[in-house]
C-alpha atoms as a PDB file:
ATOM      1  CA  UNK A   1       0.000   0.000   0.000  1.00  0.00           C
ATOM      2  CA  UNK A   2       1.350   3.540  -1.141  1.00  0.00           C
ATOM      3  CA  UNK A   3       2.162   6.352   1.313  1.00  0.00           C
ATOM      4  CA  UNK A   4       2.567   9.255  -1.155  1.00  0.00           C
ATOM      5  CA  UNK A   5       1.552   9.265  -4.773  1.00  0.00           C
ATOM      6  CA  UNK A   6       3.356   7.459  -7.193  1.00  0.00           C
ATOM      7  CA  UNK A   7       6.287   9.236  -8.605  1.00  0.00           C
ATOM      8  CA  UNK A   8       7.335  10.590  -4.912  1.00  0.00           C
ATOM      9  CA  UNK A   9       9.715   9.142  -1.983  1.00  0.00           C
ATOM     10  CA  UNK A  10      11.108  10.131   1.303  1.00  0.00           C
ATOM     11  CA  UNK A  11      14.548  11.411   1.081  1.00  0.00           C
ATOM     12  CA  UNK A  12      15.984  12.050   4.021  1.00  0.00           C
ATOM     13  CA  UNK A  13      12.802  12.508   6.148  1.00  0.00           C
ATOM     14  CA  UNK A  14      12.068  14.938   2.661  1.00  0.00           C
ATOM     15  CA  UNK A  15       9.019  14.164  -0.202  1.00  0.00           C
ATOM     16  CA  UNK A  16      11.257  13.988  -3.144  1.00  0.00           C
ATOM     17  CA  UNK A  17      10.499  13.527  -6.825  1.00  0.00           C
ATOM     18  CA  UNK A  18      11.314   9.497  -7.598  1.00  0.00           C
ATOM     19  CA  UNK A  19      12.882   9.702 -10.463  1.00  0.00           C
ATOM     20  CA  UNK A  20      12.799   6.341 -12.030  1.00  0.00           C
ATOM     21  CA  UNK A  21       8.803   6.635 -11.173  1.00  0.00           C
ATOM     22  CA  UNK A  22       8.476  10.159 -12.544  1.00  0.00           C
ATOM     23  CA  UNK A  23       9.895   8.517 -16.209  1.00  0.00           C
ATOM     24  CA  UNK A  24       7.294   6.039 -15.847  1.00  0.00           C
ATOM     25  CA  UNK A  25       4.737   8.824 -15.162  1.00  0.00           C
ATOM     26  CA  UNK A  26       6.030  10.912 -17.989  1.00  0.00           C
ATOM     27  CA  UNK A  27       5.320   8.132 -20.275  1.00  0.00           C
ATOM     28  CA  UNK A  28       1.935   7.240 -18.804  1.00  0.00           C
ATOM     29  CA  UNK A  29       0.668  11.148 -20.052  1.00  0.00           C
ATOM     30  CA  UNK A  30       2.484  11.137 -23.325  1.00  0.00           C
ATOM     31  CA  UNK A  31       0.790   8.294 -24.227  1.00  0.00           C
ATOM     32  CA  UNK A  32      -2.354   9.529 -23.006  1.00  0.00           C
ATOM     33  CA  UNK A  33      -2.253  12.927 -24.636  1.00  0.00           C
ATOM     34  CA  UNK A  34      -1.602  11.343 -27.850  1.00  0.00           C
ATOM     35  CA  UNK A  35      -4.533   9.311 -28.035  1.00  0.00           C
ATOM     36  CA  UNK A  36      -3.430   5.938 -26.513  1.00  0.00           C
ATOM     37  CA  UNK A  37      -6.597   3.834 -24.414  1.00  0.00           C
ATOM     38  CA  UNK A  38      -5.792   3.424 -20.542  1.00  0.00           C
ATOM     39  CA  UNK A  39      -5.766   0.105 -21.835  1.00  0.00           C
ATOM     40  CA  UNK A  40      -3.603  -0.087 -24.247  1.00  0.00           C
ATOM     41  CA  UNK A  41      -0.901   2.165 -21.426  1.00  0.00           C
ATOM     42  CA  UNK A  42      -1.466  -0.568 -18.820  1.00  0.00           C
ATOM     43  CA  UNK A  43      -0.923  -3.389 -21.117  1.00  0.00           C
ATOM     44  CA  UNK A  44       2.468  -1.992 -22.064  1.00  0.00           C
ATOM     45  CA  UNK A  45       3.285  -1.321 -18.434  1.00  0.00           C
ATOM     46  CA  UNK A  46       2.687  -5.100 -17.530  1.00  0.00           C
ATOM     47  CA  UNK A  47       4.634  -6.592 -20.650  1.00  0.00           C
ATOM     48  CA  UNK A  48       7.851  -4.641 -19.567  1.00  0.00           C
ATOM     49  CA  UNK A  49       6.923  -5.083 -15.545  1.00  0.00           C
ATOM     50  CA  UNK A  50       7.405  -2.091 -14.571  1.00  0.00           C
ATOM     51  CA  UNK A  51       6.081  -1.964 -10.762  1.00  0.00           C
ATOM     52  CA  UNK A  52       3.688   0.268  -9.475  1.00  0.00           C
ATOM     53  CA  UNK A  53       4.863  -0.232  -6.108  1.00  0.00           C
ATOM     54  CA  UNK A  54       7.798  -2.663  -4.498  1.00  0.00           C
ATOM     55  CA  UNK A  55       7.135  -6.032  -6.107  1.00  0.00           C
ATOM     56  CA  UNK A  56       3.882  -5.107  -7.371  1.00  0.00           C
ATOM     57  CA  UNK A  57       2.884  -5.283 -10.720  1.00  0.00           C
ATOM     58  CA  UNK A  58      -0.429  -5.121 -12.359  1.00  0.00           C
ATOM     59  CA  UNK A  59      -1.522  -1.727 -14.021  1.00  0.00           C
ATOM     60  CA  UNK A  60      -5.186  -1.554 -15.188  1.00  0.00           C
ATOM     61  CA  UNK A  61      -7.400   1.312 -16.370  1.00  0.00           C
ATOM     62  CA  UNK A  62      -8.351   1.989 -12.616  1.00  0.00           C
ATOM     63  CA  UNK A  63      -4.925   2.186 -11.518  1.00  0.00           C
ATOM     64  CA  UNK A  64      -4.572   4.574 -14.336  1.00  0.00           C
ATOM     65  CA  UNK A  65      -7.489   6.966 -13.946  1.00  0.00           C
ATOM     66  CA  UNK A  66      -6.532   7.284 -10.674  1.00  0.00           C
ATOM     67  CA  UNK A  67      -3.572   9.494 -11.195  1.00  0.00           C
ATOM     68  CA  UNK A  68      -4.177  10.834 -14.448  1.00  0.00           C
ATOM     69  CA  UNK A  69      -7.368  12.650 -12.092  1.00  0.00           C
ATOM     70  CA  UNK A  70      -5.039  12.986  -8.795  1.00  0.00           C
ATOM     71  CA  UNK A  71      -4.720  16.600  -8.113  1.00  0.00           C
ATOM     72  CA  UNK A  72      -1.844  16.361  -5.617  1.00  0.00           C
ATOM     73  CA  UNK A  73       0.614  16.653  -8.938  1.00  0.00           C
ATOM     74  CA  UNK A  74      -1.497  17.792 -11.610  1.00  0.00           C
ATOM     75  CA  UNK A  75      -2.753  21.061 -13.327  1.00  0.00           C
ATOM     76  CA  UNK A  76      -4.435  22.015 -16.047  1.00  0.00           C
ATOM     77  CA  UNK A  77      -2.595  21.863 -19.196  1.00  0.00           C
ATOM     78  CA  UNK A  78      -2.730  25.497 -20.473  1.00  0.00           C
ATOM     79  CA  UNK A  79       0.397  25.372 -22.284  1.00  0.00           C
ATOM     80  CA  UNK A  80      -0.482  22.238 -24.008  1.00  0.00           C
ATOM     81  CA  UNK A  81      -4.018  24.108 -25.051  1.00  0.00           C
ATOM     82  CA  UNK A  82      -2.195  27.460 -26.170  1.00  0.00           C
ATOM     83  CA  UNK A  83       0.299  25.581 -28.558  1.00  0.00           C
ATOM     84  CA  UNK A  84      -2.158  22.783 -30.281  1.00  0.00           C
ATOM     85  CA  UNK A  85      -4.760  23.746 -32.462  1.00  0.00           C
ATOM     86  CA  UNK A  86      -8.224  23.428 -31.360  1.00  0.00           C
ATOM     87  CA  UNK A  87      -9.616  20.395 -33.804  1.00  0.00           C
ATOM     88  CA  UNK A  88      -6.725  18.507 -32.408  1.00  0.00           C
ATOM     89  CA  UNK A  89      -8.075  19.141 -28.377  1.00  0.00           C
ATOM     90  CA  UNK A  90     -10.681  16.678 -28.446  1.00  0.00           C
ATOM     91  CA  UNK A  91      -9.346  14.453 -26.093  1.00  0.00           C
ATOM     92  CA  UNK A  92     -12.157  12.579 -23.629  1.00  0.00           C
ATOM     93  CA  UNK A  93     -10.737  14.424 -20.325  1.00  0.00           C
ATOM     94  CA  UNK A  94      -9.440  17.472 -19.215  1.00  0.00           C
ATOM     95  CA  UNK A  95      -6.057  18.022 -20.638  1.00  0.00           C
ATOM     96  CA  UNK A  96      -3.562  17.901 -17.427  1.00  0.00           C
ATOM     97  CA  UNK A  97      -0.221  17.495 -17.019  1.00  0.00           C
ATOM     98  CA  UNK A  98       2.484  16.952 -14.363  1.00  0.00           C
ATOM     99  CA  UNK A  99       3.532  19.679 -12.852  1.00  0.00           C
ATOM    100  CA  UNK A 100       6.251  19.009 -11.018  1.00  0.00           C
ATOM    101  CA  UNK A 101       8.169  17.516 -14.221  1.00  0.00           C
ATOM    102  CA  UNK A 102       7.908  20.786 -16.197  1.00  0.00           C
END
């Protein structure tokens, strides 16, 4: 069971970005914001096993959802909506993005 969100640690008694996490989580909204299903993400996450937590394993759309919509590290993606032209914004949810990666 998590503490903090995925894509933070404890340094030093510290919240800290994790950075091999924060890669993952990178990847996770790329592929979102370009159209891929929450399916199709998790799928890819299993075949390579890439853990959601120590020794765990097992990304669904749920898993997903969850922190594409988590709050505690995302904002709305005004940048992203200022550079791309509107016909291509049609995405099903509120573009966000990480903001503690940019």
């Amino acid at each position: 069971n998590r503490t903090l969100p995925y894509g933070y640690c404890y340094k030093n008694g510290i919240i800290a970005i994790e950075s091999k996490e924060s890669k993952v989580l990178k990847r996770i909204f790329s592929a979102y914001l370009n159209g891929d299903s929450m399916l199709t993400i998790a799928e890819q996450l299993n075949r390579e096993k890439i853990e959601y937590a120590s020794g765990v394993i097992g990304w669904n759309k749920g898993r997903l959802k969850h922190l594409i919509d988590n709050t505690k590290y995302l904002f709305i993606m005004n940048a992203y909506m200022a550079r791309t032209p509107r016909k291509q914004r049609n995405l099903p949810h509120v573009f966000r993005v990480l903001a503690l990666f940019l």
